[in-house]
C-alpha atoms as a PDB file:
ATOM      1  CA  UNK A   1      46.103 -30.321 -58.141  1.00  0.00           C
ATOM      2  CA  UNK A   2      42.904 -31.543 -56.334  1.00  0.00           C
ATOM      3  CA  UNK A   3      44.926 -32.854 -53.500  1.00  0.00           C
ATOM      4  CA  UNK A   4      46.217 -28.990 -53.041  1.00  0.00           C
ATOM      5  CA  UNK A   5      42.418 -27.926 -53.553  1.00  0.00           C
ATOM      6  CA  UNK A   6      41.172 -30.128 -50.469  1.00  0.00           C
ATOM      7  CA  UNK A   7      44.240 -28.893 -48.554  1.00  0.00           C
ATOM      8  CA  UNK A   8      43.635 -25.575 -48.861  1.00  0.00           C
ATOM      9  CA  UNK A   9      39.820 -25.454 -48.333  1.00  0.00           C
ATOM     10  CA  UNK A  10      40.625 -27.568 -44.997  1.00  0.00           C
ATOM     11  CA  UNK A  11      42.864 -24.970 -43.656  1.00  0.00           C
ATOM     12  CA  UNK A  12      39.838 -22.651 -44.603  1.00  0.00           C
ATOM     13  CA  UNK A  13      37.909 -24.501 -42.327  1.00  0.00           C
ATOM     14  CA  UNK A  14      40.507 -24.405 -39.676  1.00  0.00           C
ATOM     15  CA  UNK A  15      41.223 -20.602 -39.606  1.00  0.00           C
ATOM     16  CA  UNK A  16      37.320 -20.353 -39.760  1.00  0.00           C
ATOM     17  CA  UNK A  17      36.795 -22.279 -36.920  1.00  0.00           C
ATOM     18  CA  UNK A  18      39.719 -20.748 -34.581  1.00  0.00           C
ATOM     19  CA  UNK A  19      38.263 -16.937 -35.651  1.00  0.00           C
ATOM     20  CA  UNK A  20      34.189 -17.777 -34.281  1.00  0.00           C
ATOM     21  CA  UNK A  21      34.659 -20.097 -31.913  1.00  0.00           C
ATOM     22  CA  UNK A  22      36.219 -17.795 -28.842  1.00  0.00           C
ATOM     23  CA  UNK A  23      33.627 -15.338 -29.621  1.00  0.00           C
ATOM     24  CA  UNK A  24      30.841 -17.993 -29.597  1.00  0.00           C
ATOM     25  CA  UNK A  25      32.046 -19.397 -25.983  1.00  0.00           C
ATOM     26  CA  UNK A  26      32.066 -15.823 -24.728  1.00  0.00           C
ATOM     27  CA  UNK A  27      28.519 -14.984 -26.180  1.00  0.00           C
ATOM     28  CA  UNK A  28      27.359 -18.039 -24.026  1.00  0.00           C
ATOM     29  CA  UNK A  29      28.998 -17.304 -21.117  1.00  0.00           C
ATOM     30  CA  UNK A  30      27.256 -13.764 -21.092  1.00  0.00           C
ATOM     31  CA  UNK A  31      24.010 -14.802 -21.587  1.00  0.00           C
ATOM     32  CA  UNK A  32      24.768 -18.009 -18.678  1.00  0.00           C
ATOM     33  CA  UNK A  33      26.306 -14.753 -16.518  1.00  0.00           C
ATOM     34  CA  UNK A  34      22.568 -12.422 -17.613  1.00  0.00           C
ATOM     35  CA  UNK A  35      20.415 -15.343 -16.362  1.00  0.00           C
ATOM     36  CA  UNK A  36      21.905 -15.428 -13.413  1.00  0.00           C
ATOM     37  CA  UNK A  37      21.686 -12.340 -12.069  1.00  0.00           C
ATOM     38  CA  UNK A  38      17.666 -10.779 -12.383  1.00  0.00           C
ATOM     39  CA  UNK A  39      17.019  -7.395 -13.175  1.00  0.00           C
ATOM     40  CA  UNK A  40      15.729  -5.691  -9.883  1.00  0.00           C
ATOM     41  CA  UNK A  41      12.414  -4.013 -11.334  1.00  0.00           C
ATOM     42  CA  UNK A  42      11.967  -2.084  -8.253  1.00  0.00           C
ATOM     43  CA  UNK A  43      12.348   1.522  -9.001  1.00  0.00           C
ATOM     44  CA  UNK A  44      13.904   4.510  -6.239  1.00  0.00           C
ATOM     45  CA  UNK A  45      11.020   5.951  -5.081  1.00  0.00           C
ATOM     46  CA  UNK A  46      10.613   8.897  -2.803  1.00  0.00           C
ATOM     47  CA  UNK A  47       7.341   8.293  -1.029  1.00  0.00           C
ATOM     48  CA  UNK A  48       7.474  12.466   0.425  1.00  0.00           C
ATOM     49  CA  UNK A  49       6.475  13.581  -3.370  1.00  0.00           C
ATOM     50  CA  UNK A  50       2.869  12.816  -2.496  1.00  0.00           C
ATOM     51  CA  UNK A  51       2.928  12.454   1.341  1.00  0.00           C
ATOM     52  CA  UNK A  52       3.384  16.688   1.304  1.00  0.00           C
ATOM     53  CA  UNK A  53       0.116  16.252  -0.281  1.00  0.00           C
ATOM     54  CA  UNK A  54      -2.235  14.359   2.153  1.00  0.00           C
ATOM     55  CA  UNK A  55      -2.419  17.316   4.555  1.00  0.00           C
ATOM     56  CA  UNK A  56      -6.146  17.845   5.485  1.00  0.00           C
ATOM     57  CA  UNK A  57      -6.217  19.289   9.069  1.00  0.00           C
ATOM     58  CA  UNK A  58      -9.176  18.174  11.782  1.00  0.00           C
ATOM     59  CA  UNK A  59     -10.737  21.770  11.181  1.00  0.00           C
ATOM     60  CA  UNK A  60     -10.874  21.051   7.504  1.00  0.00           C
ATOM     61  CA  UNK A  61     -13.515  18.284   8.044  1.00  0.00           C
ATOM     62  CA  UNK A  62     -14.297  17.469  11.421  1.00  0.00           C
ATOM     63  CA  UNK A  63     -18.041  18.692  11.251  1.00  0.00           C
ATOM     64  CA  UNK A  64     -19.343  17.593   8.141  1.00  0.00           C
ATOM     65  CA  UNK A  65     -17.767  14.185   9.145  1.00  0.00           C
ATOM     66  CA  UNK A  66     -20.169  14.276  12.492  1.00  0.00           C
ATOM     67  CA  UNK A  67     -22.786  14.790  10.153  1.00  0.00           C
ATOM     68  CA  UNK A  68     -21.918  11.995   8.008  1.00  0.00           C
ATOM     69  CA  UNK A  69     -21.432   9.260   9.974  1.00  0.00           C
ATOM     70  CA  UNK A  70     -23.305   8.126  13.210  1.00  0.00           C
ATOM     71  CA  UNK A  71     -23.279   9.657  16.823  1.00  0.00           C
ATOM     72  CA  UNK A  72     -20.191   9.008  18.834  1.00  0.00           C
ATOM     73  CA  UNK A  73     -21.259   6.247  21.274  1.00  0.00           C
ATOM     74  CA  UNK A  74     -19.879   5.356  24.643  1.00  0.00           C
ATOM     75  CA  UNK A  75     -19.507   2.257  24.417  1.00  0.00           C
ATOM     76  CA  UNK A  76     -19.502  -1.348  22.455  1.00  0.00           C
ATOM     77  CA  UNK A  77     -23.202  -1.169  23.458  1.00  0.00           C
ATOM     78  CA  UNK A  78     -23.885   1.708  21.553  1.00  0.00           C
ATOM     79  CA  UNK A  79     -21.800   0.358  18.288  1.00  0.00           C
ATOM     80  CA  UNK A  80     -24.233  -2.569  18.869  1.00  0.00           C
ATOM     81  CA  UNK A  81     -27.219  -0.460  18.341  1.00  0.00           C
ATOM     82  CA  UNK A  82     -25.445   1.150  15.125  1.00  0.00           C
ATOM     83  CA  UNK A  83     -24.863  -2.303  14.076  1.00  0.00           C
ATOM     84  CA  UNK A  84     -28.647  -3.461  14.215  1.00  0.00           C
ATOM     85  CA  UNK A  85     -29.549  -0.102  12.478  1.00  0.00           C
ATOM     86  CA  UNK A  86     -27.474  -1.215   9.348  1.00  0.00           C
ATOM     87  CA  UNK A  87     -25.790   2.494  10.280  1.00  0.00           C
ATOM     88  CA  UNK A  88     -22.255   0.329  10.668  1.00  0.00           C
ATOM     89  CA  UNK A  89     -20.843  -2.791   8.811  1.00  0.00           C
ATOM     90  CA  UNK A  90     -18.523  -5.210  10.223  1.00  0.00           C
ATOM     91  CA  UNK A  91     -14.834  -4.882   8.168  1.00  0.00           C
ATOM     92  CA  UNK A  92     -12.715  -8.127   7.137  1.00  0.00           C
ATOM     93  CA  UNK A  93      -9.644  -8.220   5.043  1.00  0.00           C
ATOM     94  CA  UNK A  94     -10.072  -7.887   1.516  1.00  0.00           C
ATOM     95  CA  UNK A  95      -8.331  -7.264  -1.709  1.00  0.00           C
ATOM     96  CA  UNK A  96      -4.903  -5.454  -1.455  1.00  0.00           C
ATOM     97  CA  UNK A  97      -5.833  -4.705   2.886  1.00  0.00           C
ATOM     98  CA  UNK A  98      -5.420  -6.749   6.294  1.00  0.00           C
ATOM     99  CA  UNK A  99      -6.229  -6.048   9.568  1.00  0.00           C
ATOM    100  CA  UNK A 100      -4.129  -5.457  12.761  1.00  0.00           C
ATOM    101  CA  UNK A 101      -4.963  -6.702  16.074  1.00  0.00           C
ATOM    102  CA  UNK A 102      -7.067  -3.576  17.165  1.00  0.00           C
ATOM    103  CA  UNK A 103      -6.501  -2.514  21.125  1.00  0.00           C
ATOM    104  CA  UNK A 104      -8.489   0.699  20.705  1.00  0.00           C
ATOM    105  CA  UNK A 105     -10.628   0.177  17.955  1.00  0.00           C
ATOM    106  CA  UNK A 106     -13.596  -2.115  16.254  1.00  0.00           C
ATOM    107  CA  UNK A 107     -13.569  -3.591  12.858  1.00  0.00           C
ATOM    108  CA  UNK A 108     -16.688  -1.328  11.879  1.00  0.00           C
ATOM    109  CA  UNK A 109     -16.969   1.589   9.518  1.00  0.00           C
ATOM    110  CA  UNK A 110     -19.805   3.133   7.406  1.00  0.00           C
ATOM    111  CA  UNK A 111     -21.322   1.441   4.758  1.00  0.00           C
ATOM    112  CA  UNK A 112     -19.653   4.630   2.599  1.00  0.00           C
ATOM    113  CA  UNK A 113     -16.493   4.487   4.342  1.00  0.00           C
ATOM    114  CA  UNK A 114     -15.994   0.242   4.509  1.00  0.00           C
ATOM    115  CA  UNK A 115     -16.824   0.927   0.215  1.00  0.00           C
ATOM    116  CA  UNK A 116     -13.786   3.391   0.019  1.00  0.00           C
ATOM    117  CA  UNK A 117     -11.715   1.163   2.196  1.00  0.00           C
ATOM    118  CA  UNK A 118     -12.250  -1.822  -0.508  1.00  0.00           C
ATOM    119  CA  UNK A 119     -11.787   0.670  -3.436  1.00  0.00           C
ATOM    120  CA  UNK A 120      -8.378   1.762  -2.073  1.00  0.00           C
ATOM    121  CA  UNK A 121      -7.356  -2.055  -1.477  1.00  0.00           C
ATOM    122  CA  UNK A 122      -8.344  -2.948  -4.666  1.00  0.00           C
ATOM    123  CA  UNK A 123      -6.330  -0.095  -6.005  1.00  0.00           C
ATOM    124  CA  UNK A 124      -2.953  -0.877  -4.289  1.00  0.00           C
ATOM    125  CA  UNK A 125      -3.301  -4.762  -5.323  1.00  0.00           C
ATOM    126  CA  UNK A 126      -4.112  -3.466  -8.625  1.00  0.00           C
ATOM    127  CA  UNK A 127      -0.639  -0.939  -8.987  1.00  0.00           C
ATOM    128  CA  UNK A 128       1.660  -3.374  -8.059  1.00  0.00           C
ATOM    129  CA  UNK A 129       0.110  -6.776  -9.448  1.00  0.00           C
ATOM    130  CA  UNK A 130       3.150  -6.475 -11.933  1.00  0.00           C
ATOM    131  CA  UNK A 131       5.747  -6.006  -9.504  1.00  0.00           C
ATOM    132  CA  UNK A 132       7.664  -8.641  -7.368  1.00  0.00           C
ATOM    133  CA  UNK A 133       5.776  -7.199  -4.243  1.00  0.00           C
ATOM    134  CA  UNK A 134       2.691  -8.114  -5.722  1.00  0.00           C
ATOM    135  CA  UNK A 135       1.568 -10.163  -2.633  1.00  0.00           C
ATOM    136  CA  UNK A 136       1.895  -7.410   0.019  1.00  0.00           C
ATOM    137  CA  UNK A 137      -1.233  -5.487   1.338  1.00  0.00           C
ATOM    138  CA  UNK A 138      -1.722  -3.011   3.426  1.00  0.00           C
ATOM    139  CA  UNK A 139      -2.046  -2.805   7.081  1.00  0.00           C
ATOM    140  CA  UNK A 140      -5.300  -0.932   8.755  1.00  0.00           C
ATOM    141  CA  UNK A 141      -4.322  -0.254  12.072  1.00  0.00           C
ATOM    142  CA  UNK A 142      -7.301   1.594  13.121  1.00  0.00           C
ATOM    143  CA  UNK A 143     -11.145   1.854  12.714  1.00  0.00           C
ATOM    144  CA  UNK A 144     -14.334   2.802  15.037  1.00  0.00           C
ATOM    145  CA  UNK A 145     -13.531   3.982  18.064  1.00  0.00           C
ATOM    146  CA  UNK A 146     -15.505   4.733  21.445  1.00  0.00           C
ATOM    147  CA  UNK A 147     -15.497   7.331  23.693  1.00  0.00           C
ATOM    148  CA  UNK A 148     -14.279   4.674  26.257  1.00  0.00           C
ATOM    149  CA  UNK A 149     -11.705   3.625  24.290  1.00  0.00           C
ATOM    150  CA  UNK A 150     -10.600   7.366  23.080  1.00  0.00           C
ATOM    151  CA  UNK A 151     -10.209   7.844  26.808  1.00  0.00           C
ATOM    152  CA  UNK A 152      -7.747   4.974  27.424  1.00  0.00           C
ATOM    153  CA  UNK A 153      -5.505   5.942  23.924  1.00  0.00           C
ATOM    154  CA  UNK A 154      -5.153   9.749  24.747  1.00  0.00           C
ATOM    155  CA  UNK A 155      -2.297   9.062  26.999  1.00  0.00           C
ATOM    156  CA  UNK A 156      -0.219   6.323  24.539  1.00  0.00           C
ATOM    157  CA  UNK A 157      -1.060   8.640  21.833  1.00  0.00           C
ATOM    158  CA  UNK A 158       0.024  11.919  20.573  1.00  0.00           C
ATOM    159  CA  UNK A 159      -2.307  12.487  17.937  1.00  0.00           C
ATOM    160  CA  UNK A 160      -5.028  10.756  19.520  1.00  0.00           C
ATOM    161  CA  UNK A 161      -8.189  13.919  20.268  1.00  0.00           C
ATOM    162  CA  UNK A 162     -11.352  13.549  21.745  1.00  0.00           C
ATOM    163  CA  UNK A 163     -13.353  14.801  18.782  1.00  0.00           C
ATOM    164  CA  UNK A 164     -12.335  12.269  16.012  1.00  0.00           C
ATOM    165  CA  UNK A 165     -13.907  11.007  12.862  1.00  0.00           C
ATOM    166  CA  UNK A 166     -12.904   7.745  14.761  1.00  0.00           C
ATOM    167  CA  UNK A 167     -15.909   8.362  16.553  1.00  0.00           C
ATOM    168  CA  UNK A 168     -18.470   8.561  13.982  1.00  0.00           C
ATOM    169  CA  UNK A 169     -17.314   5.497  11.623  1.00  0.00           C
ATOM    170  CA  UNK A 170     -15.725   7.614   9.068  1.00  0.00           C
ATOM    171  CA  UNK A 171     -12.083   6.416   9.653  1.00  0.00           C
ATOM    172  CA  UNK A 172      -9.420   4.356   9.389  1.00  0.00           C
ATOM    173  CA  UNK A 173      -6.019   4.472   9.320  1.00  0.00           C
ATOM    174  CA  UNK A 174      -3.080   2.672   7.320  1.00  0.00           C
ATOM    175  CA  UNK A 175       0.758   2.109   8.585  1.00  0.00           C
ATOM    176  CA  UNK A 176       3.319   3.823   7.112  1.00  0.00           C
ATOM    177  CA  UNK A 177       5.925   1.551   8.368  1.00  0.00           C
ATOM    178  CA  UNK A 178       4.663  -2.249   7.728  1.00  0.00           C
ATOM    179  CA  UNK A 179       2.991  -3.879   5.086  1.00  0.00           C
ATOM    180  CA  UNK A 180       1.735  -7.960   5.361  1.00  0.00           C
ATOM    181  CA  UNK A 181       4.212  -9.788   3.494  1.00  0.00           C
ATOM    182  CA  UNK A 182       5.675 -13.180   3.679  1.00  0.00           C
ATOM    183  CA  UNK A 183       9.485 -11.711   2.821  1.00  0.00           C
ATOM    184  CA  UNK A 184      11.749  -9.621   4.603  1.00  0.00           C
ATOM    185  CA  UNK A 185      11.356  -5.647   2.989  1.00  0.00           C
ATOM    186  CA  UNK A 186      14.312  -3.426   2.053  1.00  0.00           C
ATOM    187  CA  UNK A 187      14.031  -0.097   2.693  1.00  0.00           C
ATOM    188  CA  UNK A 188      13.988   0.549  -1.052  1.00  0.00           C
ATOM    189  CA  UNK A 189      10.662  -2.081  -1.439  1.00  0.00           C
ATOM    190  CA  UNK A 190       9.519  -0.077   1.683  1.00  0.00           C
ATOM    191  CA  UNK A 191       9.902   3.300   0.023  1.00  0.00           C
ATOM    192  CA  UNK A 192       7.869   2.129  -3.340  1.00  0.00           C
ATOM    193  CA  UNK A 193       5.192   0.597  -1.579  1.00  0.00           C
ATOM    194  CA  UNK A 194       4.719   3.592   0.540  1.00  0.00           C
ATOM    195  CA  UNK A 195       4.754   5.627  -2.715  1.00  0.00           C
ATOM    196  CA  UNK A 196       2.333   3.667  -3.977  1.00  0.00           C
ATOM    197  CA  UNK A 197      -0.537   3.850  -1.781  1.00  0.00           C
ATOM    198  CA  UNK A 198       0.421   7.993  -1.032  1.00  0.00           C
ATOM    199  CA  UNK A 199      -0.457   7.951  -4.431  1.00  0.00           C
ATOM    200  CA  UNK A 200      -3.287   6.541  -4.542  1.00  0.00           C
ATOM    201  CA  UNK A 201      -4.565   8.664  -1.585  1.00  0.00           C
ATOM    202  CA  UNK A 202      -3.651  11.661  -3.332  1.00  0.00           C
ATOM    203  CA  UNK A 203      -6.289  11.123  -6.242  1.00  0.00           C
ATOM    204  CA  UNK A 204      -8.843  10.013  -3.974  1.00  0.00           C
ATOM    205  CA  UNK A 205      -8.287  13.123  -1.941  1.00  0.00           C
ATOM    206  CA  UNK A 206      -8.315  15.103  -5.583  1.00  0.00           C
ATOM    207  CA  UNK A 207     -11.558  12.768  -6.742  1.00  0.00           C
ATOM    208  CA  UNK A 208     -13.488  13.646  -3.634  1.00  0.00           C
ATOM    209  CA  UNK A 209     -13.670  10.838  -1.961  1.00  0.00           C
ATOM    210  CA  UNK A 210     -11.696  11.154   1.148  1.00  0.00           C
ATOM    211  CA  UNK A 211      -9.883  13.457   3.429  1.00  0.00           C
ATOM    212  CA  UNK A 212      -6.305  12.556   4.288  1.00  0.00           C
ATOM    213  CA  UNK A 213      -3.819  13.151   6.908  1.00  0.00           C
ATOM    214  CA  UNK A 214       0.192  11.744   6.301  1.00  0.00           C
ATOM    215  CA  UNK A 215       0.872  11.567  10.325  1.00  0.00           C
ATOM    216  CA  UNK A 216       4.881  11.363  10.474  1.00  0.00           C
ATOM    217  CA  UNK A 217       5.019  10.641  14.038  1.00  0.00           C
ATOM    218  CA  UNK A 218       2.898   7.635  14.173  1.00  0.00           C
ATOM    219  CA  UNK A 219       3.777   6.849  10.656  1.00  0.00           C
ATOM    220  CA  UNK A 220       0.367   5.958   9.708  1.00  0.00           C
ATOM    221  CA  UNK A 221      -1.660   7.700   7.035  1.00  0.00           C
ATOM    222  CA  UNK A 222      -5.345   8.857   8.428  1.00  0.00           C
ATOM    223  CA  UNK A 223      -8.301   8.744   6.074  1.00  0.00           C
ATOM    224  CA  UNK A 224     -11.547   9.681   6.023  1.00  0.00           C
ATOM    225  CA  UNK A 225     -14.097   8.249   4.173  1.00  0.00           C
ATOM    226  CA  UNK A 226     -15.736  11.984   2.315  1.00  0.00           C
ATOM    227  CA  UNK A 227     -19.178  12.594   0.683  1.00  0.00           C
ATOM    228  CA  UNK A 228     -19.336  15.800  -1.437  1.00  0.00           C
ATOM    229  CA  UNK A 229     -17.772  19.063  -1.510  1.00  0.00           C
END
C-alpha cells in the first residue's frame, strides 16, 4: 500500500512537471525576445501643426524692432562702438543652442534678445531631457548683421531685405533642417525635434516675447527678440 502511495504521488510530480515546464521556457524566451528589442519612445510628430503658427510678417514688427534695438551700423566698426556701449553682448553656445560658422553675421545680439535666446535653449534641452535625443541642440545660423554684409547676402538669399531686425540686434535665426548631434537623424527624430522647438516658439510668440517667422524656403525659423505689446 505505501509503495502504491509513493508511486502514484511520483507520477504526480511527473505530469506536473511536463504541464509547466513548456510554458515556463516560453515565458523566458519572451521576456529574452522583449529585452532585445527597445521600445522606440519617439512619437510621429507633424512639426506643420505649429509651424502654420509662427507667421509674423516684416510689417508686423519691423519699426518697433528699430526702436528697440540699436542703429543699423555699416560696418564691424560700428558693432564695435555698440559693443563698448554695453548696447550689444557677445553670444556663445549655451544650454540646448550652438552656433554655426557665421559668413554674414556676428555672434552679437541685445542684452534682451541674447536673454530670450538662452530662455529658448534652455527650453528645448529642457522638453526633450527625457527622450533619447536628449543631447541634440539647436543650430543658430544667424545673428547681427551689417549693412555691408546685408549687401553681400541679398544676392545668395531670397529672403534676405535691406531693412531687417538683423540690423538692429534683435535677431536670430534657427535651422529647420539640422540639429548638433553626435548620431545620424531619421526623418522621424527630425520631425519631433522640429516639433519641439515650433512649439516652443509658438508660446513665446503667445507670451510676448518674440515675433516669429517659419521661413520654408530656407528652412530656418526667424525670431525676434519682442518687448511689449
Amino acid at each position: 500500500m505505501r509503495f502504491n502511495n509513493l508511486l502514484i504521488l511520483g507520477v504526480g510530480f511527473v505530469l506536473l512537471a511536463f504541464v509547466y515546464w513548456p510554458a515556463n521556457i516560453s515565458l523566458t524566451q519572451n521576456n529574452a525576445q522583449d529585452q532585445s528589442q527597445p521600445i522606440d519612445s519617439i512619437p510621429e510628430t507633424d512639426p506643420s501643426i505649429y509651424t502654420v503658427q509662427l507667421n509674423n510678417y516684416l510689417s508686423d514688427y519691423m519699426d518697433r524692432s528699430v526702436h528697440q534695438g540699436i542703429p543699423a551700423v555699416a560696418n564691424t566698426d560700428g558693432l564695435r562702438k555698440a559693443y563698448r556701449a554695453n548696447k550689444l553682448v557677445l553670444v556663445s553656445p549655451n544650454t540646448g543652442f550652438s552656433l554655426d560658422t557665421f559668413q554674414y553675421s556676428y555672434a552679437m545680439l541685445t542684452p534682451y534678445a541674447a536673454q530670450i535666446l538662452t530662455e529658448i535653449g534652455r527650453a528645448f534641452h529642457d522638453s526633450i531631457a527625457q527622450s533619447p535625443l536628449k543631447d541634440c541642440q539647436l543650430i543658430v545660423t544667424s545673428m547681427t548683421r551689417t549693412k555691408y554684409t546685408v549687401s553681400q547676402l541679398m544676392p545668395n538669399n531670397r529672403t534676405a531685405v535691406r531693412r531687417s531686425p538683423h540690423l538692429n540686434g534683435n535677431a536670430f535665426d534657427f535651422s529647420f533642417s539640422r540639429f548638433k548631434t553626435n548620431q545620424a537623424l531619421s526623418e522621424k527624430e527630425k520631425n519631433y525635434l522640429r516639433t519641439i522647438i515650433s512649439q516652443i516658439l509658438v508660446r513665446f510668440k503667445k507670451d510676448i516675447k518674440i515675433w516669429v517667422t517659419f521661413e520654408a524656403r530656407e528652412e530656418c525659423l526667424h525670431v525676434v527678440a519682442r518687448k511689449g505689446v
